[in-house]
PDB file of N, CA and C in Angstrom:
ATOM      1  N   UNK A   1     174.904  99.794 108.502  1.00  0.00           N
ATOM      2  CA  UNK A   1     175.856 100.269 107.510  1.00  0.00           C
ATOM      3  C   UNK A   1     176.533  99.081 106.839  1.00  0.00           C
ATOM      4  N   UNK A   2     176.614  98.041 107.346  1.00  0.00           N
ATOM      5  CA  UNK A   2     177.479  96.927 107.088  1.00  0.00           C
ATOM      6  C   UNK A   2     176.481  96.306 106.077  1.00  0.00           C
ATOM      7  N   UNK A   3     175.063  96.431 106.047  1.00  0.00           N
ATOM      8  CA  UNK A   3     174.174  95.629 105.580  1.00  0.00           C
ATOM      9  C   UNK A   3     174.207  96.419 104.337  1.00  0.00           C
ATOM     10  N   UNK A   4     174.254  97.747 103.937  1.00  0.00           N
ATOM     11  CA  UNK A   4     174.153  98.528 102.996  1.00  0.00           C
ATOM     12  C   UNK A   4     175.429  98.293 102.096  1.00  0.00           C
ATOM     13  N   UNK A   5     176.422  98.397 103.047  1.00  0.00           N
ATOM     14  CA  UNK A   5     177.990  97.814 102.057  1.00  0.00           C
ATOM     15  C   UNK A   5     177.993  96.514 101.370  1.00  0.00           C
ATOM     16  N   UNK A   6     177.530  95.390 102.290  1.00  0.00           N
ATOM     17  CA  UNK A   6     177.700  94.019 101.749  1.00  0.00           C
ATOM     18  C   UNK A   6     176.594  93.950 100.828  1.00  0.00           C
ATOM     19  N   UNK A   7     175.419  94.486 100.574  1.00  0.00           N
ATOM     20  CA  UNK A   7     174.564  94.415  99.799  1.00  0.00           C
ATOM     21  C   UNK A   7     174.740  95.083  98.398  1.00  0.00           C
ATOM     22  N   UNK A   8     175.237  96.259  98.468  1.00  0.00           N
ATOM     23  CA  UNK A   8     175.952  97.132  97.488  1.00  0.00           C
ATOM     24  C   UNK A   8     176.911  96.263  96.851  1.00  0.00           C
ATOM     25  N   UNK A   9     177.693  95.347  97.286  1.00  0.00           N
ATOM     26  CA  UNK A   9     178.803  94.720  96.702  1.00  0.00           C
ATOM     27  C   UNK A   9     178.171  93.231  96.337  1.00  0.00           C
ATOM     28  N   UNK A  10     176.953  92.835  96.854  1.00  0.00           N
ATOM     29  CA  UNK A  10     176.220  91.378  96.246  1.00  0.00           C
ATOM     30  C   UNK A  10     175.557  91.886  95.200  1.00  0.00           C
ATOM     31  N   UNK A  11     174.956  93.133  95.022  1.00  0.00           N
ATOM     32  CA  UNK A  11     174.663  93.788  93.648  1.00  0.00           C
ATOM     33  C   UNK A  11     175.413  93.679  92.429  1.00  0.00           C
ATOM     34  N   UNK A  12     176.857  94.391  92.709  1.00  0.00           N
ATOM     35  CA  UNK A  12     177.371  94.461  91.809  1.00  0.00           C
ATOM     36  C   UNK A  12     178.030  93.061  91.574  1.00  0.00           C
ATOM     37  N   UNK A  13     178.305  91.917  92.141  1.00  0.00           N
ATOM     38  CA  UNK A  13     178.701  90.566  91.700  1.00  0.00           C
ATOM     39  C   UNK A  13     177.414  90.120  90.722  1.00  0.00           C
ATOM     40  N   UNK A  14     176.418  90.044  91.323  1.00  0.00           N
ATOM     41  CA  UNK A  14     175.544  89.750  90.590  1.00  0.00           C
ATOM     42  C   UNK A  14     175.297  90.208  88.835  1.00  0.00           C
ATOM     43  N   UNK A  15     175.281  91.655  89.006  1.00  0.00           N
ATOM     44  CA  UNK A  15     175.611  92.329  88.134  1.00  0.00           C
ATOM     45  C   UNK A  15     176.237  91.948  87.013  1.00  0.00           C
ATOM     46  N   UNK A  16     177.720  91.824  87.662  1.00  0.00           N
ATOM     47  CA  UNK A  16     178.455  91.292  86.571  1.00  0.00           C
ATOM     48  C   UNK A  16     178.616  90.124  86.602  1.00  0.00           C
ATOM     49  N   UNK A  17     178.100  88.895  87.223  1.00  0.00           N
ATOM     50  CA  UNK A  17     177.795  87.842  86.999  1.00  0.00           C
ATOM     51  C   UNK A  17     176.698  87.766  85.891  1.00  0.00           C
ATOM     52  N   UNK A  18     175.562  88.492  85.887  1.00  0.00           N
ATOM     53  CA  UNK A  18     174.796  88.470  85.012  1.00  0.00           C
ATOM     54  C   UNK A  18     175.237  88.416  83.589  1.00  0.00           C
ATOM     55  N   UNK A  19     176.200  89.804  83.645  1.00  0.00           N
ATOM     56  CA  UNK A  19     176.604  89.853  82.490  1.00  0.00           C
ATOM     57  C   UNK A  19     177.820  88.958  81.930  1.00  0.00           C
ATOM     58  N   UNK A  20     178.257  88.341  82.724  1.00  0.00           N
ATOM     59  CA  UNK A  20     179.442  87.412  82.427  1.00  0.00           C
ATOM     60  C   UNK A  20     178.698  86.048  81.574  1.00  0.00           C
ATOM     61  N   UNK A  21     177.989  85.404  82.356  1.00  0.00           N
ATOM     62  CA  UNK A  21     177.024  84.366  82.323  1.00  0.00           C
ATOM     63  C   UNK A  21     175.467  84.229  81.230  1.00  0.00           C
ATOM     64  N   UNK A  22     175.569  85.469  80.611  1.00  0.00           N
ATOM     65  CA  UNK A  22     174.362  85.675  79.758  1.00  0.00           C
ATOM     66  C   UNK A  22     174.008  84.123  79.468  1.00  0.00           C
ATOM     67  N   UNK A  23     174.754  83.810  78.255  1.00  0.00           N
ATOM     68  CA  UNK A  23     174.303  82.293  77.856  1.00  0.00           C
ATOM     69  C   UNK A  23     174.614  81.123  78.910  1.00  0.00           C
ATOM     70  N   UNK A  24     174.663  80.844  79.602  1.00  0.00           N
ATOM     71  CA  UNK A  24     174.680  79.845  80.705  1.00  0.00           C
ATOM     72  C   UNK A  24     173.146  80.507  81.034  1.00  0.00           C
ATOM     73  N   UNK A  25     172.905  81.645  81.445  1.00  0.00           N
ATOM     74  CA  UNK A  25     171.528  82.244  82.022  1.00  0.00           C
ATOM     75  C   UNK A  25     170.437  81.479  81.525  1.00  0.00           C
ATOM     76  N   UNK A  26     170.660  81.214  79.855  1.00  0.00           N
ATOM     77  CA  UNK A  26     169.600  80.603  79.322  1.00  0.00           C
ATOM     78  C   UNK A  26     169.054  78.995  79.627  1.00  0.00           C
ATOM     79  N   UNK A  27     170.581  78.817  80.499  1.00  0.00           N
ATOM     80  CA  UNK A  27     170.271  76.976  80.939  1.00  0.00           C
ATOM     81  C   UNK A  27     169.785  77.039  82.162  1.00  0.00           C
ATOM     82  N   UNK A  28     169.509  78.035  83.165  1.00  0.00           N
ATOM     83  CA  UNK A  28     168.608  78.507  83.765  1.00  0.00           C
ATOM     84  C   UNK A  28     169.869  77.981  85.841  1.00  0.00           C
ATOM     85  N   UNK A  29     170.449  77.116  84.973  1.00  0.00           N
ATOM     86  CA  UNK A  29     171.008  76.762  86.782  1.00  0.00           C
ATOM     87  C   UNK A  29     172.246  78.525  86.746  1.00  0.00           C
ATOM     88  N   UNK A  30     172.833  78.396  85.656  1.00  0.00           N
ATOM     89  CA  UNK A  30     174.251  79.029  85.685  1.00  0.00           C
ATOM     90  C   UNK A  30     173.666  80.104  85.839  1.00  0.00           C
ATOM     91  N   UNK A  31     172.545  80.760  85.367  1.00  0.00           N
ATOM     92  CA  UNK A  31     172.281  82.104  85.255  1.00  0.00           C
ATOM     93  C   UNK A  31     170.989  82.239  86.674  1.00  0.00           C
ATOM     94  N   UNK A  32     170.761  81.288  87.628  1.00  0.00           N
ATOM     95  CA  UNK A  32     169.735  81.540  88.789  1.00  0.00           C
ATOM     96  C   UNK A  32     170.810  82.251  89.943  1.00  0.00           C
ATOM     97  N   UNK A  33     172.092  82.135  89.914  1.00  0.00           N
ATOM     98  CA  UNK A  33     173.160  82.605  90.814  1.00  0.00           C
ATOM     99  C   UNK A  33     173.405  83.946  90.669  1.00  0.00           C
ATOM    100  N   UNK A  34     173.567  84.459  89.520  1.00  0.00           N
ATOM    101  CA  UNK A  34     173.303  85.796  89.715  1.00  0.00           C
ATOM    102  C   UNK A  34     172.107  86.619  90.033  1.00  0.00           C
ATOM    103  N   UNK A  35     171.144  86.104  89.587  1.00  0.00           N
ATOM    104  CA  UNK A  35     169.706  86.802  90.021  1.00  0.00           C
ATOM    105  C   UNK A  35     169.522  87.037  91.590  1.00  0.00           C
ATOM    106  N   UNK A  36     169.702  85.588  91.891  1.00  0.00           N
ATOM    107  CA  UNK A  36     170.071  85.507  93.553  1.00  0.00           C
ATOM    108  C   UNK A  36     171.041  86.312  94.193  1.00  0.00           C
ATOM    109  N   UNK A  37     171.842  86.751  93.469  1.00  0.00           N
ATOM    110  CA  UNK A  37     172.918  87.747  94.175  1.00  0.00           C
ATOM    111  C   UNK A  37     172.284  89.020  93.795  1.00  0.00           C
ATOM    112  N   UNK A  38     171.657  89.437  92.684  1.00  0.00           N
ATOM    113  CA  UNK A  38     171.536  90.421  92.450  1.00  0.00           C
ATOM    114  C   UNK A  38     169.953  90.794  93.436  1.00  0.00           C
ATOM    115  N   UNK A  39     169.230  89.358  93.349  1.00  0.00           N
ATOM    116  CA  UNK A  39     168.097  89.980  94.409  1.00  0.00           C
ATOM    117  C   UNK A  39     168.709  89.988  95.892  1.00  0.00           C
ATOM    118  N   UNK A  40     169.158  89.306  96.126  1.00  0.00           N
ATOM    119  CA  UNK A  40     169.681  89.338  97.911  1.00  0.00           C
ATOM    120  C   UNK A  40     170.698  90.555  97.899  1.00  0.00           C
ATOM    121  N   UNK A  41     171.210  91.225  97.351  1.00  0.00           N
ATOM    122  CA  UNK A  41     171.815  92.365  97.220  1.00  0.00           C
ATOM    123  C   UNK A  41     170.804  93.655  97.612  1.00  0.00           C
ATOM    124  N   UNK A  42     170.088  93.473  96.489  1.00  0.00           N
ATOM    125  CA  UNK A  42     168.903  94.445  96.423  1.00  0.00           C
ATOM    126  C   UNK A  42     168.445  94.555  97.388  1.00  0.00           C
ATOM    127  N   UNK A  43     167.839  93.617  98.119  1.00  0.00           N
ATOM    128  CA  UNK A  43     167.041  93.300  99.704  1.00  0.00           C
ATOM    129  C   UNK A  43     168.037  93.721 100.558  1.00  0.00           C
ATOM    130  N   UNK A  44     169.192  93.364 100.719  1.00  0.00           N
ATOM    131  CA  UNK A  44     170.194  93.663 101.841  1.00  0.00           C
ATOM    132  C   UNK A  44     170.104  95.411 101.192  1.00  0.00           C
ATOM    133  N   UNK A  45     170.371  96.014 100.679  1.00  0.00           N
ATOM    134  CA  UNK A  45     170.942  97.320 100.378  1.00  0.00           C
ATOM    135  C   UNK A  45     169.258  98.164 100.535  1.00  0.00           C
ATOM    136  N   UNK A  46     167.953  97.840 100.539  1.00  0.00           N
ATOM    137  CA  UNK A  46     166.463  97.968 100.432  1.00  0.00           C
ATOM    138  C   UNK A  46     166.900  98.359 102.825  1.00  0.00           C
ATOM    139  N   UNK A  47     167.308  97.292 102.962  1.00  0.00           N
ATOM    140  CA  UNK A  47     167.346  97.375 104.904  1.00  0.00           C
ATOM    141  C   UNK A  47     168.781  98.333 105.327  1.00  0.00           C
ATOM    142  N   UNK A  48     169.179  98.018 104.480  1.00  0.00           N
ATOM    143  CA  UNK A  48     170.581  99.088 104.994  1.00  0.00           C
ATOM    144  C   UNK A  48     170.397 100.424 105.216  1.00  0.00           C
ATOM    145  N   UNK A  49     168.933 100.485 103.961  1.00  0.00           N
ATOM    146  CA  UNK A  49     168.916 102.256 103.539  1.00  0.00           C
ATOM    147  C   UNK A  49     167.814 102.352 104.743  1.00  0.00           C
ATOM    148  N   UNK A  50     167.099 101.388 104.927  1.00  0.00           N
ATOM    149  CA  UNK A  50     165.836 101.900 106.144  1.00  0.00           C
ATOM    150  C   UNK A  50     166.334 101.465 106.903  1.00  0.00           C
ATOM    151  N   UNK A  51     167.848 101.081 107.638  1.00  0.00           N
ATOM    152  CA  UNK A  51     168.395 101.005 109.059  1.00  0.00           C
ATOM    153  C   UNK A  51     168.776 102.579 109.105  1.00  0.00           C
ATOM    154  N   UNK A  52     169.656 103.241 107.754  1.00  0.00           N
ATOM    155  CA  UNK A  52     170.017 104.648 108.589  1.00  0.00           C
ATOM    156  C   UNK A  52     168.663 105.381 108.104  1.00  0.00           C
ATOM    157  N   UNK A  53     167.993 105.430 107.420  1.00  0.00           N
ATOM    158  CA  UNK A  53     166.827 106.362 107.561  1.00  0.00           C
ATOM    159  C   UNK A  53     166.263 106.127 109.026  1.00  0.00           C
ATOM    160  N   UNK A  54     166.348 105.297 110.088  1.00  0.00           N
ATOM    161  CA  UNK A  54     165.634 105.237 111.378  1.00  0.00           C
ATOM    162  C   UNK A  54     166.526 105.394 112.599  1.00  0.00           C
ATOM    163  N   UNK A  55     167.999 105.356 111.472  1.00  0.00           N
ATOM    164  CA  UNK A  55     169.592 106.272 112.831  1.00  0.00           C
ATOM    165  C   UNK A  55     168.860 107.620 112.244  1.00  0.00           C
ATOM    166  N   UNK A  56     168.480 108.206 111.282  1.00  0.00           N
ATOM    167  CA  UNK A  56     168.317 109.560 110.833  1.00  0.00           C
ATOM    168  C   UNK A  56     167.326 110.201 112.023  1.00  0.00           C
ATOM    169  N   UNK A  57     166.600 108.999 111.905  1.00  0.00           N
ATOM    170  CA  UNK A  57     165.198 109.812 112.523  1.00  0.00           C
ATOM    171  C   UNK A  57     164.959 110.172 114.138  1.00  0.00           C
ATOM    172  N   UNK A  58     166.073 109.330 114.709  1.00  0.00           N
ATOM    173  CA  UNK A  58     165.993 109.325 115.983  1.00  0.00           C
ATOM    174  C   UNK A  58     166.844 110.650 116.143  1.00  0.00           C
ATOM    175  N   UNK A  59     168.017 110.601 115.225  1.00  0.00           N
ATOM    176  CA  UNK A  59     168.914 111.983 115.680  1.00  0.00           C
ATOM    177  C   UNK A  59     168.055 113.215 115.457  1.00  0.00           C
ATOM    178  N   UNK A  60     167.428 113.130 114.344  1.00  0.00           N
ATOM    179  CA  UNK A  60     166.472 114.163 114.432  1.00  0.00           C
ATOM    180  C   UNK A  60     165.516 114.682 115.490  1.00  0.00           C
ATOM    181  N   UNK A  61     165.196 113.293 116.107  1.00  0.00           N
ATOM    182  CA  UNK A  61     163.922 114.046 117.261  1.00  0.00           C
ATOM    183  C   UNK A  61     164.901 113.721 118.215  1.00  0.00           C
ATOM    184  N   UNK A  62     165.722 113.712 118.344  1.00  0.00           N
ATOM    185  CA  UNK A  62     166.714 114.159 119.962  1.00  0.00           C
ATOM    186  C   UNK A  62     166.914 115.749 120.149  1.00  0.00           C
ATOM    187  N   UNK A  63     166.804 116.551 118.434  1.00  0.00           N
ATOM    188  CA  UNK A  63     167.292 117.933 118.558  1.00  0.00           C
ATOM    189  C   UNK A  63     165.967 118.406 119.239  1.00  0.00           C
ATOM    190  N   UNK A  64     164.543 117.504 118.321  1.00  0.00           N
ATOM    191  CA  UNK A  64     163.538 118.296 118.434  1.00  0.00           C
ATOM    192  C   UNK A  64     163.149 118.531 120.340  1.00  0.00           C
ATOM    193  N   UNK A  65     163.449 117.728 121.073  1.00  0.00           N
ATOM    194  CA  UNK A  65     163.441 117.115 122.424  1.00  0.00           C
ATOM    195  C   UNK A  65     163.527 118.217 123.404  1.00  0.00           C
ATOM    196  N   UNK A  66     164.595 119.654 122.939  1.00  0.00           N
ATOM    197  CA  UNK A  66     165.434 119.536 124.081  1.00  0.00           C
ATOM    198  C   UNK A  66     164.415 121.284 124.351  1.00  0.00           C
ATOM    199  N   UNK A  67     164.325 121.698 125.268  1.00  0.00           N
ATOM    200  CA  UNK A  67     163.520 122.684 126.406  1.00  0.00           C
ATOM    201  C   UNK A  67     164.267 124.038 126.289  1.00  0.00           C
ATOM    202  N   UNK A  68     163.702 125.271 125.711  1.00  0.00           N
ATOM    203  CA  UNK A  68     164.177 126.183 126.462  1.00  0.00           C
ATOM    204  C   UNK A  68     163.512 126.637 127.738  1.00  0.00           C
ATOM    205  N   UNK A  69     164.469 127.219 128.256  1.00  0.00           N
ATOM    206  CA  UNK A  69     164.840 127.604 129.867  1.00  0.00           C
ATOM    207  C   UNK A  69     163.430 128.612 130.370  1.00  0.00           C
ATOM    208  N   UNK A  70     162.669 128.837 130.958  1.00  0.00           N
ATOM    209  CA  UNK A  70     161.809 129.918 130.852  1.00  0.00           C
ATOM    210  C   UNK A  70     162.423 130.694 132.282  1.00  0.00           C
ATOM    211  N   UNK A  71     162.726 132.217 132.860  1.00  0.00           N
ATOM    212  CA  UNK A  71     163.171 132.423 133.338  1.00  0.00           C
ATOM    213  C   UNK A  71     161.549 132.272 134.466  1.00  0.00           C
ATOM    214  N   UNK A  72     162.238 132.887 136.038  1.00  0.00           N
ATOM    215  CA  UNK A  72     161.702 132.690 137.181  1.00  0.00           C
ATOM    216  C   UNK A  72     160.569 133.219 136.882  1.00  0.00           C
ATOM    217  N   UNK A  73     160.866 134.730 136.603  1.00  0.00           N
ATOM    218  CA  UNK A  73     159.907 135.798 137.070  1.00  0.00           C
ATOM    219  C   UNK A  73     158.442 135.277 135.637  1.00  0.00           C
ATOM    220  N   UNK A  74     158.871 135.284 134.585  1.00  0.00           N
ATOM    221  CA  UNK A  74     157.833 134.664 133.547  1.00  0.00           C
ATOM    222  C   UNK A  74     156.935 133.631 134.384  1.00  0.00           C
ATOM    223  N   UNK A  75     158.001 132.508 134.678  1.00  0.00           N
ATOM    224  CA  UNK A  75     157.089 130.964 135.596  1.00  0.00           C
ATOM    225  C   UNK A  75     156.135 131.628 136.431  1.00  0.00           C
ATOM    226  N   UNK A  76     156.562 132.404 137.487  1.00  0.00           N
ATOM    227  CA  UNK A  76     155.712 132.932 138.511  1.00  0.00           C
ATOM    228  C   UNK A  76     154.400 133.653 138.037  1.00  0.00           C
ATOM    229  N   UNK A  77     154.572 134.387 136.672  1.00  0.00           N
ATOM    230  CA  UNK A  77     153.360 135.079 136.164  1.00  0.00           C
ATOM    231  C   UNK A  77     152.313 134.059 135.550  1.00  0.00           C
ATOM    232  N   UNK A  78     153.089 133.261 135.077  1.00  0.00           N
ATOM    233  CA  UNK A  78     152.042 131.866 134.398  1.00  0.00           C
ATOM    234  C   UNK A  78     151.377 131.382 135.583  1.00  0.00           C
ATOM    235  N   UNK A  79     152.312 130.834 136.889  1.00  0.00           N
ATOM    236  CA  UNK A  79     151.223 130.171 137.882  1.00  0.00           C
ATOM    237  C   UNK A  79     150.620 130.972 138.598  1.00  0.00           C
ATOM    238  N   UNK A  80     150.397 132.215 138.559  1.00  0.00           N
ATOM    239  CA  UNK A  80     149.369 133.385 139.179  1.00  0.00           C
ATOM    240  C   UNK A  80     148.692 133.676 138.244  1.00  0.00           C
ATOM    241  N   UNK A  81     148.294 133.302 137.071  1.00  0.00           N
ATOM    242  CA  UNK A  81     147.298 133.197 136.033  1.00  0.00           C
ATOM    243  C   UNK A  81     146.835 131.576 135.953  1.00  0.00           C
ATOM    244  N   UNK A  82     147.665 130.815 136.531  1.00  0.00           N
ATOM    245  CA  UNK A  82     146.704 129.282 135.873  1.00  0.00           C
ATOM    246  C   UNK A  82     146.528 129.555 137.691  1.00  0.00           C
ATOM    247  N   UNK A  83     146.897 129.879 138.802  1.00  0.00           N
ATOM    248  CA  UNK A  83     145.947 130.061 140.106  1.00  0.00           C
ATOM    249  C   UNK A  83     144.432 131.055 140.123  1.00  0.00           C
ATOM    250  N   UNK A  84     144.668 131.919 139.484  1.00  0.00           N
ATOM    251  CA  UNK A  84     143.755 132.786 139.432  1.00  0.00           C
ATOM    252  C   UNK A  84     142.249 132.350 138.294  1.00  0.00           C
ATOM    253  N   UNK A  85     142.854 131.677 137.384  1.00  0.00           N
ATOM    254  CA  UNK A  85     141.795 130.592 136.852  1.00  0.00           C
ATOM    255  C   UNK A  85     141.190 129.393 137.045  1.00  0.00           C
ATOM    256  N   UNK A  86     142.022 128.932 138.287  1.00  0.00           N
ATOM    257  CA  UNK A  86     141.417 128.031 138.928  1.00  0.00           C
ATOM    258  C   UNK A  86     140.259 128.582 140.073  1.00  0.00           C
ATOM    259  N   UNK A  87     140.336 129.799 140.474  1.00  0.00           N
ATOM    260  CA  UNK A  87     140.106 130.488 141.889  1.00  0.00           C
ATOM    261  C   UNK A  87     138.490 130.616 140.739  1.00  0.00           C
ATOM    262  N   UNK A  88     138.727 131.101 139.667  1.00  0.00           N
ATOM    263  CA  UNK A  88     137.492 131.906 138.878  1.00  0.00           C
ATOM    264  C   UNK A  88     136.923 130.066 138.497  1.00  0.00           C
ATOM    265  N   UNK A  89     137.212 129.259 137.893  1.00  0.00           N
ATOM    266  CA  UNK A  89     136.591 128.051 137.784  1.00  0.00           C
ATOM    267  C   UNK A  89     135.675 127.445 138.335  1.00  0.00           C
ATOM    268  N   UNK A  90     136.076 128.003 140.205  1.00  0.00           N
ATOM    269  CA  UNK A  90     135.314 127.363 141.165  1.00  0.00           C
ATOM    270  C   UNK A  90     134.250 128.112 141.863  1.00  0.00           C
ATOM    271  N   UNK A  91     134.629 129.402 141.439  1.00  0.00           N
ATOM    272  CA  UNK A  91     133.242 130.506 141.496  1.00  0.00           C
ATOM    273  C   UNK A  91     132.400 130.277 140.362  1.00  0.00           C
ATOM    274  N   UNK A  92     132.532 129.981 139.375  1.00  0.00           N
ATOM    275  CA  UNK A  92     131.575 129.526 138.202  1.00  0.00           C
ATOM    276  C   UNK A  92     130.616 128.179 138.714  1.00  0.00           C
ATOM    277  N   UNK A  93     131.829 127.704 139.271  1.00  0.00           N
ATOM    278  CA  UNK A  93     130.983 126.475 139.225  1.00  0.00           C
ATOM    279  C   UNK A  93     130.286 126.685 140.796  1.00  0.00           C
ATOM    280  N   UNK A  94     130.280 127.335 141.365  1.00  0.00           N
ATOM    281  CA  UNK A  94     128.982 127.445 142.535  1.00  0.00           C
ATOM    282  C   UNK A  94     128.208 128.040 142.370  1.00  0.00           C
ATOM    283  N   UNK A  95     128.584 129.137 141.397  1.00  0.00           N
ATOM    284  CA  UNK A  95     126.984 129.980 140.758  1.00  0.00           C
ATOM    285  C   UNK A  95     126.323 128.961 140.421  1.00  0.00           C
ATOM    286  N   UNK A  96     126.665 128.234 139.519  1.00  0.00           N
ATOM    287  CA  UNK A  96     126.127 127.254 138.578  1.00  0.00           C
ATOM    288  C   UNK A  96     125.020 126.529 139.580  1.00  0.00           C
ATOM    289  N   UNK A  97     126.073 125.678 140.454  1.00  0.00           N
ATOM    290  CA  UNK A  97     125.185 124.975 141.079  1.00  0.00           C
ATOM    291  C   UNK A  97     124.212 125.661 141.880  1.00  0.00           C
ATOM    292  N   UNK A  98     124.149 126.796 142.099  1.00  0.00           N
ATOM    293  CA  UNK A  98     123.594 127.781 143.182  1.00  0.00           C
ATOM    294  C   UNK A  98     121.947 128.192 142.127  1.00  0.00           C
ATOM    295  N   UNK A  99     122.086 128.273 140.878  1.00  0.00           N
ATOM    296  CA  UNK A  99     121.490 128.102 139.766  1.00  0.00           C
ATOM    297  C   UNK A  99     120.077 127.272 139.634  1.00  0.00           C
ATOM    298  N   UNK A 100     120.880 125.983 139.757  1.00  0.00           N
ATOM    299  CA  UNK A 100     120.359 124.632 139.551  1.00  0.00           C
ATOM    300  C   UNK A 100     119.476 124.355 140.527  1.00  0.00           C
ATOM    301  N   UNK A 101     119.872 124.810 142.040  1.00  0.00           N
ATOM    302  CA  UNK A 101     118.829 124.715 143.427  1.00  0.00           C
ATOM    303  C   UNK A 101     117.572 125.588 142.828  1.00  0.00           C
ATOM    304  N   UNK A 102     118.233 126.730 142.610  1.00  0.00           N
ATOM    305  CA  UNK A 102     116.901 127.557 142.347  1.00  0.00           C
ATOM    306  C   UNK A 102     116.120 126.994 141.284  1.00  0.00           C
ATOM    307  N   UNK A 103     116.302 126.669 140.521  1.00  0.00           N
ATOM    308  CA  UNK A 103     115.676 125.968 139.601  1.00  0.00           C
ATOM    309  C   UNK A 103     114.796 124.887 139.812  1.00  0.00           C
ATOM    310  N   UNK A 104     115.503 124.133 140.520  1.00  0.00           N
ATOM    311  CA  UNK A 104     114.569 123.062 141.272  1.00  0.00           C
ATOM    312  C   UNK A 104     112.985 123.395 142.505  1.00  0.00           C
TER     313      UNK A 104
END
């Protein structure tokens, strides 16, 4: 935030340094001081805005983060269906191999 303020405010010196300084600009020393303020402004205020766009982004996926609750009796029906598909997995797979003997 500090980088976005002080940059915002090397802008506008520049700025109106620019415009203060027009003809000095043309002798190229008097008028390289504002450019320089007005680019190092630019650059500082360019990181300020992508320091909080990446405070933005983290607050954002902290909301995305968080778990609802699944009650007991639901849990218990899920792991008597992922048990009962494991139980059927391993009967598949001895037919299978039971298969393969005969085959041979």
């Amino acid at each position: 935030m500090k980088t976005l303020i002080g940059g915002a405010a090397a802008a506008v010196v520049g700025i109106i340094g620019l415009s203060i300084w027009f003809k000095e600009f043309l002798q190229i020393l008097a008028g390289a001081i504002p450019v320089m303020l007005l680019l190092g402004g630019a650059l500082a205020i360019y990181l300020g805005f992508d320091e909080l766009k990446d405070t933005w982004k983290k607050e954002g996926t902290q909301d995305d983060t968080t778990f609802q609750s699944v009650d007991t009796e639901e849990s218990e029906k899920i792991k008597q269906e992922l048990d009962d598909l494991k139980k059927q997995n391993e009967e598949l797979k001895k037919q299978n191999e039971e298969l393969k003997s005969e085959d041979k």
